[in-house]
PDB file of N, CA and C in Angstrom:
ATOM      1  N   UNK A   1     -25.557   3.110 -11.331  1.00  0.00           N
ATOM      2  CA  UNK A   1     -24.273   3.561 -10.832  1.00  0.00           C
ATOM      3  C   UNK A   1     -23.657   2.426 -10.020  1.00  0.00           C
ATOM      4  N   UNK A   2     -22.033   2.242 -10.543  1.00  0.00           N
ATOM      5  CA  UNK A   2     -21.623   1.268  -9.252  1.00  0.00           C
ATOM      6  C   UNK A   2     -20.390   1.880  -8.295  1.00  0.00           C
ATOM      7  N   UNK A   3     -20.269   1.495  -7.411  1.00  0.00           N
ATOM      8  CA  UNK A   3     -19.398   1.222  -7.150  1.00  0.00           C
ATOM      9  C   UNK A   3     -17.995   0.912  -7.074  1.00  0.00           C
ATOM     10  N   UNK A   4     -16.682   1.181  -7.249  1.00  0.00           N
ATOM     11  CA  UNK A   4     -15.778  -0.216  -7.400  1.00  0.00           C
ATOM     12  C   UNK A   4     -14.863  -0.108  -5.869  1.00  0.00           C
ATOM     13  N   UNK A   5     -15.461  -0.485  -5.351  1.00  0.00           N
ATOM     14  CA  UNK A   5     -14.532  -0.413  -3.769  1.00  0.00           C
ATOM     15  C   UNK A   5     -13.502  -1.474  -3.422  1.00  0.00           C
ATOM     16  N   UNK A   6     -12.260  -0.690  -3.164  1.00  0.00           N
ATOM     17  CA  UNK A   6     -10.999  -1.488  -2.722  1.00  0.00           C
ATOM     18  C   UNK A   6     -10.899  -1.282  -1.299  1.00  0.00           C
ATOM     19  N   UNK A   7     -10.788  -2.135  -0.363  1.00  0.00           N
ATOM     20  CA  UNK A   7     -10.304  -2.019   0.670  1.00  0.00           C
ATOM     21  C   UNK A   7      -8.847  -2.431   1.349  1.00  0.00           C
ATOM     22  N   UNK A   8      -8.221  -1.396   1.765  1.00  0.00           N
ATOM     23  CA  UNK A   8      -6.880  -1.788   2.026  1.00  0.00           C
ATOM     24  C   UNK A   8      -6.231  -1.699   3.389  1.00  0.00           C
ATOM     25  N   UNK A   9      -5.590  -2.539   3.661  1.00  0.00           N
ATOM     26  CA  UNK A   9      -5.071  -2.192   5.122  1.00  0.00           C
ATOM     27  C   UNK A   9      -3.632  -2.287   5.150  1.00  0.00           C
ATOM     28  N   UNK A  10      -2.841  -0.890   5.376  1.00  0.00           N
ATOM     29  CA  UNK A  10      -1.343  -0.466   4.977  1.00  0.00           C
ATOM     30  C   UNK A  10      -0.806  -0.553   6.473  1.00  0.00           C
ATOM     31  N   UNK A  11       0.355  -0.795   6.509  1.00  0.00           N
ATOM     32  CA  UNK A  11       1.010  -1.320   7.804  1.00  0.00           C
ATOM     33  C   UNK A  11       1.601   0.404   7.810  1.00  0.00           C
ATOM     34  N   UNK A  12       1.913   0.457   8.866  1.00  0.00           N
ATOM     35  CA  UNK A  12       1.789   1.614   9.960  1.00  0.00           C
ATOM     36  C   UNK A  12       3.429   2.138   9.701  1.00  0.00           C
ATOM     37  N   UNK A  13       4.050   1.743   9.116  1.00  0.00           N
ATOM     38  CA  UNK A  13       5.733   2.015   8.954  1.00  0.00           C
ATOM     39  C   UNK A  13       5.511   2.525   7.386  1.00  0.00           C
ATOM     40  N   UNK A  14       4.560   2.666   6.445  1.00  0.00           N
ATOM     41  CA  UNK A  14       4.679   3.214   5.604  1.00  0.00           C
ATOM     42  C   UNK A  14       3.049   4.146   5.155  1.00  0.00           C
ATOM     43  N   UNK A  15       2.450   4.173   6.348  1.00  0.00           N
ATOM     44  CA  UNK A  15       1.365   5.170   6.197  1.00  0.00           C
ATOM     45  C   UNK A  15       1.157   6.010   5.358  1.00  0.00           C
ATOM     46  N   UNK A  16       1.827   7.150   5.941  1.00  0.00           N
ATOM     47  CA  UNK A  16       1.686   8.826   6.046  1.00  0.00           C
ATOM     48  C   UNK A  16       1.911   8.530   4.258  1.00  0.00           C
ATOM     49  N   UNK A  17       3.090   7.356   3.858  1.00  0.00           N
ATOM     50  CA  UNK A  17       4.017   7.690   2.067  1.00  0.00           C
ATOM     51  C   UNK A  17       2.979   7.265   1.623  1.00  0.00           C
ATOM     52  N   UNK A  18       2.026   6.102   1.988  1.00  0.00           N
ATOM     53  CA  UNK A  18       0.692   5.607   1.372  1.00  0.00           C
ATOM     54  C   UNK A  18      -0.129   6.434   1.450  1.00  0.00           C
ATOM     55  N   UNK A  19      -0.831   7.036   2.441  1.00  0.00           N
ATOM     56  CA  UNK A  19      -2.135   8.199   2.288  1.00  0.00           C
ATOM     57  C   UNK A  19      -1.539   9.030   1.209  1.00  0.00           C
ATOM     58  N   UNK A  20      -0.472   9.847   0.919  1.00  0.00           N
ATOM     59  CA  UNK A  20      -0.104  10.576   0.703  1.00  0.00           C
ATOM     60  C   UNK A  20       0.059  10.662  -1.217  1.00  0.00           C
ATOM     61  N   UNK A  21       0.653   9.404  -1.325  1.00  0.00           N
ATOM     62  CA  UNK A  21       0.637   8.787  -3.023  1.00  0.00           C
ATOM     63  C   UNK A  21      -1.164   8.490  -3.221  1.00  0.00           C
ATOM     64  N   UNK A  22      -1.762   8.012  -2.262  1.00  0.00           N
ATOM     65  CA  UNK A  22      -2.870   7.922  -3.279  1.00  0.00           C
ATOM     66  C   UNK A  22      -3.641   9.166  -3.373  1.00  0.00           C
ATOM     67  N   UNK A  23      -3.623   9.912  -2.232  1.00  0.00           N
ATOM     68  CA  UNK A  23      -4.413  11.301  -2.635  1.00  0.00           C
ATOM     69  C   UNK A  23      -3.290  12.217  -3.674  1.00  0.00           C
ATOM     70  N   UNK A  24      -2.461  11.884  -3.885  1.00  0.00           N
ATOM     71  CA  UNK A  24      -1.907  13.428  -5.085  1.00  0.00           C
ATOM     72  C   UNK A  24      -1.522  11.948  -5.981  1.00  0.00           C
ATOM     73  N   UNK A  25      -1.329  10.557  -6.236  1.00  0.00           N
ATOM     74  CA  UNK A  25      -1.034  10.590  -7.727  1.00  0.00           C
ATOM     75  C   UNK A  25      -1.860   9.003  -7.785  1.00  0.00           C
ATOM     76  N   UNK A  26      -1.640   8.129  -7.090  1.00  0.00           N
ATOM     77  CA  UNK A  26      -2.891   6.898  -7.128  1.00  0.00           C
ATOM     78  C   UNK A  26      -4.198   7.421  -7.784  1.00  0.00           C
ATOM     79  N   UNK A  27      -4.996   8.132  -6.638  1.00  0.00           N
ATOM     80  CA  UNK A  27      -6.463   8.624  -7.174  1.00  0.00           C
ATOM     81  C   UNK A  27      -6.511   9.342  -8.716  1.00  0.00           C
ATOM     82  N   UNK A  28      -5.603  10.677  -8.319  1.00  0.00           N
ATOM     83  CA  UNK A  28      -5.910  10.943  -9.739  1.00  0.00           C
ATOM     84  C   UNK A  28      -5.142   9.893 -11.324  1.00  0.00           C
ATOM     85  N   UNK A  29      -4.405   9.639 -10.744  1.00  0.00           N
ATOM     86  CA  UNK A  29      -4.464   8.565 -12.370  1.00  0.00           C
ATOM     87  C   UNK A  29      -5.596   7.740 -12.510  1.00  0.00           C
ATOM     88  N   UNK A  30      -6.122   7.476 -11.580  1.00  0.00           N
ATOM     89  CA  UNK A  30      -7.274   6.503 -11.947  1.00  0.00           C
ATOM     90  C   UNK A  30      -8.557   7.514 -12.240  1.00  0.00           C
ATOM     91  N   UNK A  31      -8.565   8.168 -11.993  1.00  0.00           N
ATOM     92  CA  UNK A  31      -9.607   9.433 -12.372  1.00  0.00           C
ATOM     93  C   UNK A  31      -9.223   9.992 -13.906  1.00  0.00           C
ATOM     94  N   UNK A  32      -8.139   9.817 -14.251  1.00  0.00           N
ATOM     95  CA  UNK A  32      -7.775  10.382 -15.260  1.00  0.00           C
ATOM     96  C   UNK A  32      -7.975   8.928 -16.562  1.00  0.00           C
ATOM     97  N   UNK A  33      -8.100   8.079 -16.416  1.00  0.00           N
ATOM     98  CA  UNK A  33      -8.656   6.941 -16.806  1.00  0.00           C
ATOM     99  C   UNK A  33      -9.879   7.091 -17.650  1.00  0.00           C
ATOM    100  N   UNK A  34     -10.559   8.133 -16.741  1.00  0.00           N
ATOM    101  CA  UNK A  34     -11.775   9.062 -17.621  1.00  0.00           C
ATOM    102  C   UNK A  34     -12.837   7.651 -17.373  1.00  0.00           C
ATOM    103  N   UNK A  35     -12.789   6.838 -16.502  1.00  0.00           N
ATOM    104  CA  UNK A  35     -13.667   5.216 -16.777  1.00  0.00           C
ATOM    105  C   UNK A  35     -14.271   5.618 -15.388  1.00  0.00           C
ATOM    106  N   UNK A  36     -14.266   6.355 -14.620  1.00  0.00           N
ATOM    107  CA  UNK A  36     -14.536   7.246 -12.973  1.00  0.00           C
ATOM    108  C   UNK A  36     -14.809   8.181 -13.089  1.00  0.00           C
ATOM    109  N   UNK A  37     -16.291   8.194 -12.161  1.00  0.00           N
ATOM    110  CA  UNK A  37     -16.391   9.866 -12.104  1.00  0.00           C
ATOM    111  C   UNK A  37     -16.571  10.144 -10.836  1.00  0.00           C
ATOM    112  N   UNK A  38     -15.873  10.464 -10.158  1.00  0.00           N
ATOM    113  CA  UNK A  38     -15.251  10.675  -9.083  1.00  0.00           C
ATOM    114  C   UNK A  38     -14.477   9.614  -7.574  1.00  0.00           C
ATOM    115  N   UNK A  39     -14.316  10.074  -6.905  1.00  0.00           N
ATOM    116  CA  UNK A  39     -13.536   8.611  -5.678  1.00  0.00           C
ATOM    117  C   UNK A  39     -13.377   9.264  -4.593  1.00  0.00           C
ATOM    118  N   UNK A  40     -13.513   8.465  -3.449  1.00  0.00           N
ATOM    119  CA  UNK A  40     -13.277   9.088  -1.949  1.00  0.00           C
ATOM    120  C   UNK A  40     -12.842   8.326  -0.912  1.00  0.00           C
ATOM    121  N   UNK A  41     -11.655   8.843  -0.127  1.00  0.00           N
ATOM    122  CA  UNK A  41     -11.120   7.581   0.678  1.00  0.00           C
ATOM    123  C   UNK A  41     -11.741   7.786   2.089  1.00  0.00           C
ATOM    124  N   UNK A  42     -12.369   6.906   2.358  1.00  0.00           N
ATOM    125  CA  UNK A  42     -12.694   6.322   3.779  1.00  0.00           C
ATOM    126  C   UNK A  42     -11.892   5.495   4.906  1.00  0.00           C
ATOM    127  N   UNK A  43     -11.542   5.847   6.036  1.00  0.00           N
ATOM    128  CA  UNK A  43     -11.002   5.338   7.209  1.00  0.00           C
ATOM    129  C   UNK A  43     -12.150   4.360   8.244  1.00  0.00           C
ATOM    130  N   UNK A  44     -11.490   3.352   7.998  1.00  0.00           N
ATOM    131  CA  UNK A  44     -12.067   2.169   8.749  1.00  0.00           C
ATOM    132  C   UNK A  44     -11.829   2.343  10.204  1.00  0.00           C
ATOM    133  N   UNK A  45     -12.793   2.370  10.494  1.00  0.00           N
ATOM    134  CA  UNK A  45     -12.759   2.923  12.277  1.00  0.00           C
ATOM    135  C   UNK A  45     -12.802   2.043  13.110  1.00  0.00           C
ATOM    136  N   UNK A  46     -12.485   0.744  12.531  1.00  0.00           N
ATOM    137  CA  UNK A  46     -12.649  -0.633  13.560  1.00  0.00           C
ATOM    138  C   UNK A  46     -11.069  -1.027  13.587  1.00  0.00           C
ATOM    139  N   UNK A  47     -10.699  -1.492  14.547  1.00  0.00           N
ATOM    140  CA  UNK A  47      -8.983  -1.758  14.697  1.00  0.00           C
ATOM    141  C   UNK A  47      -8.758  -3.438  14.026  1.00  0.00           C
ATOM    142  N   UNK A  48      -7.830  -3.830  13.859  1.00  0.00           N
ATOM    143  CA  UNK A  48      -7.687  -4.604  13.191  1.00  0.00           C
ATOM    144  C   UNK A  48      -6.541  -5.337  13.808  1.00  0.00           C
ATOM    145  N   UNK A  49      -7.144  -6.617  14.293  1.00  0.00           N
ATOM    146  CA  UNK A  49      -6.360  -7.453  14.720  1.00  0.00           C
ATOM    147  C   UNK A  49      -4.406  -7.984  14.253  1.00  0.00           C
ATOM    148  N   UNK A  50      -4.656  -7.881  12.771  1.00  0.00           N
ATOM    149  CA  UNK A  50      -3.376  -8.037  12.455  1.00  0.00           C
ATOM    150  C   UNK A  50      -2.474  -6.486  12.560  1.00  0.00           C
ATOM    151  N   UNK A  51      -3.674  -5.632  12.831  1.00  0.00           N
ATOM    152  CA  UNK A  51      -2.489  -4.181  13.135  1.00  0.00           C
ATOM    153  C   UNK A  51      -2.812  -3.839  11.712  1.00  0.00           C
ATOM    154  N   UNK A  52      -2.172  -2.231  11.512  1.00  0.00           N
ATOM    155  CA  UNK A  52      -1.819  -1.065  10.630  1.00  0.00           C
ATOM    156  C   UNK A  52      -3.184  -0.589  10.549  1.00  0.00           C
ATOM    157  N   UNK A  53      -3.168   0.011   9.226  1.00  0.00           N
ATOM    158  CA  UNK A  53      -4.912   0.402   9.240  1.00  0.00           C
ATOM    159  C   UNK A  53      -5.559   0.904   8.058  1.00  0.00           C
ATOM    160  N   UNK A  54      -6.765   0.358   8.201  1.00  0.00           N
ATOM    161  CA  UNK A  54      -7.489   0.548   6.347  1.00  0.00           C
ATOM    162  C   UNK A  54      -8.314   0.922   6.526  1.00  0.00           C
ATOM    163  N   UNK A  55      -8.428   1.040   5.210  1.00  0.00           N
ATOM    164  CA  UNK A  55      -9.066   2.120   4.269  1.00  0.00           C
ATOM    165  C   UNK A  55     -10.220   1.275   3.341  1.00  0.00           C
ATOM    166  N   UNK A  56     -10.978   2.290   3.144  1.00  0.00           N
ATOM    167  CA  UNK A  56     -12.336   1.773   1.982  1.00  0.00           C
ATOM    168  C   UNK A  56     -11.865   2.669   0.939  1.00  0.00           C
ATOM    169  N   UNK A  57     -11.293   2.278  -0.371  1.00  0.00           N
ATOM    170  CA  UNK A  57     -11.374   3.678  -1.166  1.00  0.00           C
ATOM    171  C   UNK A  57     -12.933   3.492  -1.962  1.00  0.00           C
ATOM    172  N   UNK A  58     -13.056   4.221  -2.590  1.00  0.00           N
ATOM    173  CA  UNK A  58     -14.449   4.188  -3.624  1.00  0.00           C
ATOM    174  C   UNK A  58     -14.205   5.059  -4.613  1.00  0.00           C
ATOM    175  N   UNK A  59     -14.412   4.410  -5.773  1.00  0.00           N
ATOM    176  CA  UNK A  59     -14.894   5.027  -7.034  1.00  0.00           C
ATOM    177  C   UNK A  59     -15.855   4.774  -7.837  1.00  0.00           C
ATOM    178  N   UNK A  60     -16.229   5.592  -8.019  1.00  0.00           N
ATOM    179  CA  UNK A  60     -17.874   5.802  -8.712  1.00  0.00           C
ATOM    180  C   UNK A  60     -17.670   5.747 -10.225  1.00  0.00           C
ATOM    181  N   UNK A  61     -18.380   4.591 -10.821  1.00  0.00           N
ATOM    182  CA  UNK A  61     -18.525   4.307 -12.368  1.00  0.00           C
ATOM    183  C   UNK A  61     -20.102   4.404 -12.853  1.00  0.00           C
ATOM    184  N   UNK A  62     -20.208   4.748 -14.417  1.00  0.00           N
ATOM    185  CA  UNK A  62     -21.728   4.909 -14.596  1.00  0.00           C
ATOM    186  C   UNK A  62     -22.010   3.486 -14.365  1.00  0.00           C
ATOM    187  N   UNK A  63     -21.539   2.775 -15.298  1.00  0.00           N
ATOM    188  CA  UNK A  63     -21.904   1.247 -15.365  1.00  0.00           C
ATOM    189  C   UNK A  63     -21.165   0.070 -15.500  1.00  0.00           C
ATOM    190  N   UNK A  64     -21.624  -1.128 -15.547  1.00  0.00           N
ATOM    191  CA  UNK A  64     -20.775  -2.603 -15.551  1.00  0.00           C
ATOM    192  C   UNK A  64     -19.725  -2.179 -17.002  1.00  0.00           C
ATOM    193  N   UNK A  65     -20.887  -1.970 -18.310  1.00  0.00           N
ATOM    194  CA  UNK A  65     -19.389  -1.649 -19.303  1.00  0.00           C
ATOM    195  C   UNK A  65     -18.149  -0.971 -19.120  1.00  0.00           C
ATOM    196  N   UNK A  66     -18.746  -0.134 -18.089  1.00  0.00           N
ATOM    197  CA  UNK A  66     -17.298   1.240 -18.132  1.00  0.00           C
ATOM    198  C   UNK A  66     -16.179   0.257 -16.976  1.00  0.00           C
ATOM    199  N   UNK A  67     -17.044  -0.371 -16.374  1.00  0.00           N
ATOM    200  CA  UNK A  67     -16.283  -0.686 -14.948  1.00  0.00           C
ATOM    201  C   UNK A  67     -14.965  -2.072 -15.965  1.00  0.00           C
ATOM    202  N   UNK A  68     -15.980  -2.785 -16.661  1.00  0.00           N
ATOM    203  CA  UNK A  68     -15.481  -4.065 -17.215  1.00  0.00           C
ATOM    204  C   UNK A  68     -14.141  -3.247 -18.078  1.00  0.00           C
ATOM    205  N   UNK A  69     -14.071  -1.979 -18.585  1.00  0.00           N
ATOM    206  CA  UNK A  69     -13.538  -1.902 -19.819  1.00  0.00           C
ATOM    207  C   UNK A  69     -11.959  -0.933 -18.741  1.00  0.00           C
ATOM    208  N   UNK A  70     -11.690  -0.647 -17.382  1.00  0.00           N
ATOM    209  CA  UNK A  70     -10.979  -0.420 -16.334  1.00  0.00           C
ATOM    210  C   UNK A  70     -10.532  -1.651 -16.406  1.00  0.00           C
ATOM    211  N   UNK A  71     -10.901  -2.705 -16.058  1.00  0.00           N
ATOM    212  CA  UNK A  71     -10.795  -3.907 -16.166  1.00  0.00           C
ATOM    213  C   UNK A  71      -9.645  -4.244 -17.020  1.00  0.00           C
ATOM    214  N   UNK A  72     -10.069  -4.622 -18.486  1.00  0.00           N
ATOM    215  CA  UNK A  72      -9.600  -4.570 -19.414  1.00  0.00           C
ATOM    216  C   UNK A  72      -8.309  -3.606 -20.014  1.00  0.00           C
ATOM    217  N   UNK A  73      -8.540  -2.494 -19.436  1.00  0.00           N
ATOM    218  CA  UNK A  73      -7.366  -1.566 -20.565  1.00  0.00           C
ATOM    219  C   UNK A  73      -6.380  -1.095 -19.183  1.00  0.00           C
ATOM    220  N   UNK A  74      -6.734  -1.142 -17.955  1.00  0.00           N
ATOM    221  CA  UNK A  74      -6.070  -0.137 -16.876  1.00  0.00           C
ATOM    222  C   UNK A  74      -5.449  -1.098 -15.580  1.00  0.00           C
ATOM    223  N   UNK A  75      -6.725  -2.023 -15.406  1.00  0.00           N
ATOM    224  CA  UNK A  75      -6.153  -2.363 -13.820  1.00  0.00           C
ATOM    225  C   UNK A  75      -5.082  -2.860 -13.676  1.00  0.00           C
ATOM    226  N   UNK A  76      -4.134  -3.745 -14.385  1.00  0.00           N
ATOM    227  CA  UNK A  76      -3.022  -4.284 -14.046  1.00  0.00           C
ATOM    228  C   UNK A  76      -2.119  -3.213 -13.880  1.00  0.00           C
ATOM    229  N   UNK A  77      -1.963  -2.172 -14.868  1.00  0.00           N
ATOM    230  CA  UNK A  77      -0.887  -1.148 -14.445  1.00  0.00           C
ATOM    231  C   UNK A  77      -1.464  -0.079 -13.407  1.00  0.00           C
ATOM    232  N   UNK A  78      -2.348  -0.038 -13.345  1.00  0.00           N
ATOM    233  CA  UNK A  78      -2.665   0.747 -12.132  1.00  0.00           C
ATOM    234  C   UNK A  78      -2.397  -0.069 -10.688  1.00  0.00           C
ATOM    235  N   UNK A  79      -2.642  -1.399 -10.542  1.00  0.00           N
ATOM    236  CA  UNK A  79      -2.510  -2.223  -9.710  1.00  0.00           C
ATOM    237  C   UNK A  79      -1.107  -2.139  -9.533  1.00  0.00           C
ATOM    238  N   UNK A  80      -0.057  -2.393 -10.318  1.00  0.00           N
ATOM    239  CA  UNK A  80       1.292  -2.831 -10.087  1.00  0.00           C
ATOM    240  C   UNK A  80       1.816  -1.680  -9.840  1.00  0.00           C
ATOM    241  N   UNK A  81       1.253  -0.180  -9.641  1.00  0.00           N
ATOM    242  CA  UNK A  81       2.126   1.135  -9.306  1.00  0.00           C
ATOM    243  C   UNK A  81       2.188   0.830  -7.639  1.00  0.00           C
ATOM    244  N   UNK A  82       1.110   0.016  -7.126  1.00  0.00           N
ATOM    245  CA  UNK A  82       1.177  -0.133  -5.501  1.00  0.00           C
ATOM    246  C   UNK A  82       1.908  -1.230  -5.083  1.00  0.00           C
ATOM    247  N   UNK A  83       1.761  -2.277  -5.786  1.00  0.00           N
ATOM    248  CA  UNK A  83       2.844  -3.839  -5.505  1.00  0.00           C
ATOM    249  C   UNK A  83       4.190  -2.979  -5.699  1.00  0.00           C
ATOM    250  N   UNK A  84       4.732  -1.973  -7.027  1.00  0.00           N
ATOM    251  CA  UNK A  84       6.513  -1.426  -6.984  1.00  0.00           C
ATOM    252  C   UNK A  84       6.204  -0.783  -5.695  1.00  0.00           C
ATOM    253  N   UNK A  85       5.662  -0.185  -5.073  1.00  0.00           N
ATOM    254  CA  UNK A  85       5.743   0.930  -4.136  1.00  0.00           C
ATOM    255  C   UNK A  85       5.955   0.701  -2.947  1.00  0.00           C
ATOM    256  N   UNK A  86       4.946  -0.342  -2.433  1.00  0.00           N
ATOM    257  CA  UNK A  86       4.330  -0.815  -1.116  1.00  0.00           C
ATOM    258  C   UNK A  86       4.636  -2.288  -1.197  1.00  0.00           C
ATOM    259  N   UNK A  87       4.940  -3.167  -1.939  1.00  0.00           N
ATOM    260  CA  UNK A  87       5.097  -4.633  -2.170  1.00  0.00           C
ATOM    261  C   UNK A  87       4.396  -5.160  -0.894  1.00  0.00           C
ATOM    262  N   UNK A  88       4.940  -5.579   0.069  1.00  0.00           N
ATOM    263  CA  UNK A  88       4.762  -6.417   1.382  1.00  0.00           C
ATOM    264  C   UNK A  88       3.988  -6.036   2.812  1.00  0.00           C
ATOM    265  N   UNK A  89       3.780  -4.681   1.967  1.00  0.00           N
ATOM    266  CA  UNK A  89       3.350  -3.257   3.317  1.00  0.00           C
ATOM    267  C   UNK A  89       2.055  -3.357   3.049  1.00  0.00           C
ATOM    268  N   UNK A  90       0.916  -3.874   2.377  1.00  0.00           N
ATOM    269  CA  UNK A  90      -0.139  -3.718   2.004  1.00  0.00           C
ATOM    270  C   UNK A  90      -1.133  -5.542   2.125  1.00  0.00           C
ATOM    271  N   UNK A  91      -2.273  -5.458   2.357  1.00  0.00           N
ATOM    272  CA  UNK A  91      -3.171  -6.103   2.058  1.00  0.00           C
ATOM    273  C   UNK A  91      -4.392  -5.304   1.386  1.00  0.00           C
ATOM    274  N   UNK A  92      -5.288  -6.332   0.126  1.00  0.00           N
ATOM    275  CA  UNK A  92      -6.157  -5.289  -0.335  1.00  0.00           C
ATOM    276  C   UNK A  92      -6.898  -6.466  -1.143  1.00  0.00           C
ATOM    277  N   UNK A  93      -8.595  -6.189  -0.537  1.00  0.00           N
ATOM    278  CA  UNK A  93      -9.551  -6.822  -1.267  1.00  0.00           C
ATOM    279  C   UNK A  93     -10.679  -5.609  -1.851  1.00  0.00           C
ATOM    280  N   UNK A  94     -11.198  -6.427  -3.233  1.00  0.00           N
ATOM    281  CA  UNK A  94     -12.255  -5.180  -3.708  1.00  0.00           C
ATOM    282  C   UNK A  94     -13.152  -5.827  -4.221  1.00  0.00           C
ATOM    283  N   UNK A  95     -14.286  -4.941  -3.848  1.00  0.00           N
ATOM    284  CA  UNK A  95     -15.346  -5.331  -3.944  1.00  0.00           C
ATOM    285  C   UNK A  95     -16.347  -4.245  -4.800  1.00  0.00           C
ATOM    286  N   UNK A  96     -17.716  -5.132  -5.700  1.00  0.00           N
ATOM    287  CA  UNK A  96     -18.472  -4.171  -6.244  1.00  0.00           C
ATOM    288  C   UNK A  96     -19.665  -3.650  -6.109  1.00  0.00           C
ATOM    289  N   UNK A  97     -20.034  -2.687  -5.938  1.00  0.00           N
ATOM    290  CA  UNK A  97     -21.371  -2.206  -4.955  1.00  0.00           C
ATOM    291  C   UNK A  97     -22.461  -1.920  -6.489  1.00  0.00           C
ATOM    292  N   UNK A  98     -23.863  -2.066  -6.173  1.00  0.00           N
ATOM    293  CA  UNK A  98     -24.601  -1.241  -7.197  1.00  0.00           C
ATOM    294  C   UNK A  98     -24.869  -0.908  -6.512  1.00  0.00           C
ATOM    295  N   UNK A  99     -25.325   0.625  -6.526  1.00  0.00           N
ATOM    296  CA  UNK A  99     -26.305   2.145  -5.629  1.00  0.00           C
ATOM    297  C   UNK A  99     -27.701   1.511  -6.277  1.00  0.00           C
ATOM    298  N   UNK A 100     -28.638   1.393  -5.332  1.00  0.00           N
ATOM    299  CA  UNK A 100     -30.205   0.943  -5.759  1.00  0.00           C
ATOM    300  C   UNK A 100     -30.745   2.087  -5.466  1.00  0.00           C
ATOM    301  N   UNK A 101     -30.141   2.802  -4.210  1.00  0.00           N
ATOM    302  CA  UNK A 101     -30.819   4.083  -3.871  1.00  0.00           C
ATOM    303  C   UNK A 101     -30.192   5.091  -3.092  1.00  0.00           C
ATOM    304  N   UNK A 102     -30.538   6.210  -3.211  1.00  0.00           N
ATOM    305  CA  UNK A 102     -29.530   7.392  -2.790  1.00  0.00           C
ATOM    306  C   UNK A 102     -30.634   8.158  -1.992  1.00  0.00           C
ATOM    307  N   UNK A 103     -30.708   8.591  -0.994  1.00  0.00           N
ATOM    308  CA  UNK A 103     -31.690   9.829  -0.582  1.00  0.00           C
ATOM    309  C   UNK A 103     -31.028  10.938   0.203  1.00  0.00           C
TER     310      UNK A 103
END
């Protein structure tokens, strides 16, 4: 199981419209991708020098093929629904986790 974690940090003048698009239409299009089986957004509880405030999202893929093939057929247009939206209001790095162990 991996991982595909984005972390984002949204400036504070367009919050509430950001939380708000990715829980009713961000998340689920990418869920609907059918390449995810499931996602959950996390709040970064450490303050952040440049200001606003982020987020860990996570979505859970079986494997590297499924993740590579998001990659391939989805991320750019899924990516560019947040650059039309948020353009200048956003920073965002992602990163990929493997689960070795769960208890």
């Amino acid at each position: 199981m991996i991982i595909y974690n984005v972390t984002i940090n949204i400036d504070e003048s367009v919050h509430e419209d950001w939380l708000q698009w990715m829980k009713c239409e961000h998340i689920p299009d990418m869920l609907s991708t059918k390449k995810f089986t499931g996602a959950k957004i996390c709040k970064v509880l450490v303050e952040e020098e440049m200001g606003g405030l982020t987020y860990a999202v996570q979505y859970r893929v079986k494997d590297r093929e499924t993740l590579n093939l998001y990659y391939k057929e989805d991320a750019d247009r899924m990516r560019s629904a947040g650059l039309r939206l948020f353009a200048d209001k956003f920073v965002a790095f992602r990163t990929e986790l493997e689960i070795i162990s769960e208890q």
